[in-house]
C-alpha atoms as a PDB file:
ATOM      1  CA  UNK A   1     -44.833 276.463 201.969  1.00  0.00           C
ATOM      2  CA  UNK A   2     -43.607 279.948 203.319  1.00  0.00           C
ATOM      3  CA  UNK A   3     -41.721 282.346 201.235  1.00  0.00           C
ATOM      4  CA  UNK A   4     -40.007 285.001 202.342  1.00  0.00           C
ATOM      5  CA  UNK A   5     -37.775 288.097 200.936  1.00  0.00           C
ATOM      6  CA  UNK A   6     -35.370 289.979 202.669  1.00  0.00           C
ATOM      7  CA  UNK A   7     -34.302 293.101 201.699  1.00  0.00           C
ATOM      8  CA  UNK A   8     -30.773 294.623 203.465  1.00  0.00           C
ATOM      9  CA  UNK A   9     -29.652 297.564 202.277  1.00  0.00           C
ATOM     10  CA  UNK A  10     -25.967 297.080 203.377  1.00  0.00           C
ATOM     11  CA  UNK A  11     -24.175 299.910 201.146  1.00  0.00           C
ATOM     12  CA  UNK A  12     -26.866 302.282 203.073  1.00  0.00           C
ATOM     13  CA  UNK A  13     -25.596 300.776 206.597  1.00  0.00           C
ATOM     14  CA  UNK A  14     -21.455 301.290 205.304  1.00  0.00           C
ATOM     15  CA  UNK A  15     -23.123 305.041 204.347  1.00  0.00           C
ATOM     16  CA  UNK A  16     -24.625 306.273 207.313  1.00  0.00           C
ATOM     17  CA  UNK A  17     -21.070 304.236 209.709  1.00  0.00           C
ATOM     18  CA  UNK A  18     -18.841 306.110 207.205  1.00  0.00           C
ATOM     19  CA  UNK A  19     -20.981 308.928 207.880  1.00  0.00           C
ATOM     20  CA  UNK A  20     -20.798 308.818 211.537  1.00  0.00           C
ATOM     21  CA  UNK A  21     -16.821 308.089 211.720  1.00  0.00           C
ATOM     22  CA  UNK A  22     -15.860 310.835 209.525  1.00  0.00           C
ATOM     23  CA  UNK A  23     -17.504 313.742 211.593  1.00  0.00           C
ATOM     24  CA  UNK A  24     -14.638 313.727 214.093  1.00  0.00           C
ATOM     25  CA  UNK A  25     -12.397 313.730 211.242  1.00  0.00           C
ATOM     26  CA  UNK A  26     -14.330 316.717 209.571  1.00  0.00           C
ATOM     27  CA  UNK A  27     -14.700 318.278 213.048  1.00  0.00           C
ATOM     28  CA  UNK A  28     -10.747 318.283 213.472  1.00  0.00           C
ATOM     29  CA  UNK A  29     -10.601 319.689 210.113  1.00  0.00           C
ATOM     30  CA  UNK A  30     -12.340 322.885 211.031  1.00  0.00           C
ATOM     31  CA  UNK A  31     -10.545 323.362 213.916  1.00  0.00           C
ATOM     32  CA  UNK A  32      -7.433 323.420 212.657  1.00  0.00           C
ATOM     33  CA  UNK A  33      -8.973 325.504 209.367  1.00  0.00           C
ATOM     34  CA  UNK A  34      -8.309 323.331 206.894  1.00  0.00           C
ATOM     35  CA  UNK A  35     -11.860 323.766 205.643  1.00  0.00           C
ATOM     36  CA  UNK A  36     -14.335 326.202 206.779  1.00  0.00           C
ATOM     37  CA  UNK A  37     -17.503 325.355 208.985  1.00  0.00           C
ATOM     38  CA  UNK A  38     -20.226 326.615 206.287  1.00  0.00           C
ATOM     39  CA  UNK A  39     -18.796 323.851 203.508  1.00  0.00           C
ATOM     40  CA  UNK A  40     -18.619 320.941 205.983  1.00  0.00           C
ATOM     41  CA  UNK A  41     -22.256 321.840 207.064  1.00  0.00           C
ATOM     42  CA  UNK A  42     -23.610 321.561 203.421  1.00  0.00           C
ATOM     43  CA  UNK A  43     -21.701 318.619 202.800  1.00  0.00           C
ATOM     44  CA  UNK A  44     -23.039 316.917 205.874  1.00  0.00           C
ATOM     45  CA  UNK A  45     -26.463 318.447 204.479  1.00  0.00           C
ATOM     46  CA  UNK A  46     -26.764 316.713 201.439  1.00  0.00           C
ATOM     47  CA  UNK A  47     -24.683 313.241 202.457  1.00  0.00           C
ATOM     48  CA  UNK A  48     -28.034 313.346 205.106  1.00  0.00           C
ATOM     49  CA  UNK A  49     -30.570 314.396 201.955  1.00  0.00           C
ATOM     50  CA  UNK A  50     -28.492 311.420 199.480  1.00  0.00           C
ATOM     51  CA  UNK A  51     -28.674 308.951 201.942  1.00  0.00           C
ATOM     52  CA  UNK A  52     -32.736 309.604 202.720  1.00  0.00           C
ATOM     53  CA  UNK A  53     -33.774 309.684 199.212  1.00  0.00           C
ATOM     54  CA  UNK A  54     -31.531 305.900 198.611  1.00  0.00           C
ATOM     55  CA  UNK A  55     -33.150 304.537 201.637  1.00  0.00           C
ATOM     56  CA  UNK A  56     -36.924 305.518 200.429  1.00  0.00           C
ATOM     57  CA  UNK A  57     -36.232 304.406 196.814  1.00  0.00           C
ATOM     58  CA  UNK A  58     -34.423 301.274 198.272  1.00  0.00           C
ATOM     59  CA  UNK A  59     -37.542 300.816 200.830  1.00  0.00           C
ATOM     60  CA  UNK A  60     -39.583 300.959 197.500  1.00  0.00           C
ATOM     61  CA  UNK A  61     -37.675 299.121 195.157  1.00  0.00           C
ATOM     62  CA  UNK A  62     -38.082 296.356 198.135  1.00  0.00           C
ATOM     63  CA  UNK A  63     -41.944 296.506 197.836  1.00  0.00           C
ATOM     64  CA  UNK A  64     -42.069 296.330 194.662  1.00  0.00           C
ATOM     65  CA  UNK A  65     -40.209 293.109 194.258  1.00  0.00           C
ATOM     66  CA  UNK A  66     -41.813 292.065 197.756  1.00  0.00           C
ATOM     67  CA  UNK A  67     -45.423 292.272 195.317  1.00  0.00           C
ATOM     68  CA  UNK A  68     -44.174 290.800 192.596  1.00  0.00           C
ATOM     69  CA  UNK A  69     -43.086 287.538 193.849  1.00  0.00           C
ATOM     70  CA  UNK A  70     -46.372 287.553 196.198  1.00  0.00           C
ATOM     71  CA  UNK A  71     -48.571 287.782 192.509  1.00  0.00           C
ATOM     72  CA  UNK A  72     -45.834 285.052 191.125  1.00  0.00           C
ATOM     73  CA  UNK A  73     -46.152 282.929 194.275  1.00  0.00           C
ATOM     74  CA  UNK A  74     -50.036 283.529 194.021  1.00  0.00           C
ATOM     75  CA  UNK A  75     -50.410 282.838 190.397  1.00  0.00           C
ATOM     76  CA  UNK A  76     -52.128 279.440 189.160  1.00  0.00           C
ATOM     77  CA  UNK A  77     -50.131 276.846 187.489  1.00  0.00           C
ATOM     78  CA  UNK A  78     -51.042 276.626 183.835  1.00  0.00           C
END
């Protein structure tokens, strides 16, 4: 019999579209000087940064499970 795992991030996927629709928003923003350019860049710097480091612990997390239920699946039946 084949097992298989899957593993899909969706929060990170809503992250990264949120991510990408509120850059006009933030653009706009800084036009009109609501905030200045400097603050939206580090924001957008560590949203990018955030959302690396959850995808690599997430990818991770994933193999880790992925191995344990391979060993489990493996195991001999007492």
């Amino acid at each position: 019999m084949d097992y298989r795992v899957e593993f899909i991030p969706g929060v990170l996927w809503a992250l990264m579209v949120a991510l990408v629709v509120s850059i006009p928003i933030f653009v706009g923003m800084v036009w009109v000087g609501y905030i200045p350019w400097q603050t939206l860049a580090l924001a957008f710097a560590i949203a990018t940064a955030t959302l690396a480091l959850n995808a690599w612990l997430s990818e991770r997390q994933a193999r880790r499970l992925w191995d344990h239920i391979v060993s489990v699946l493996n195991a001999p039946t007492p």
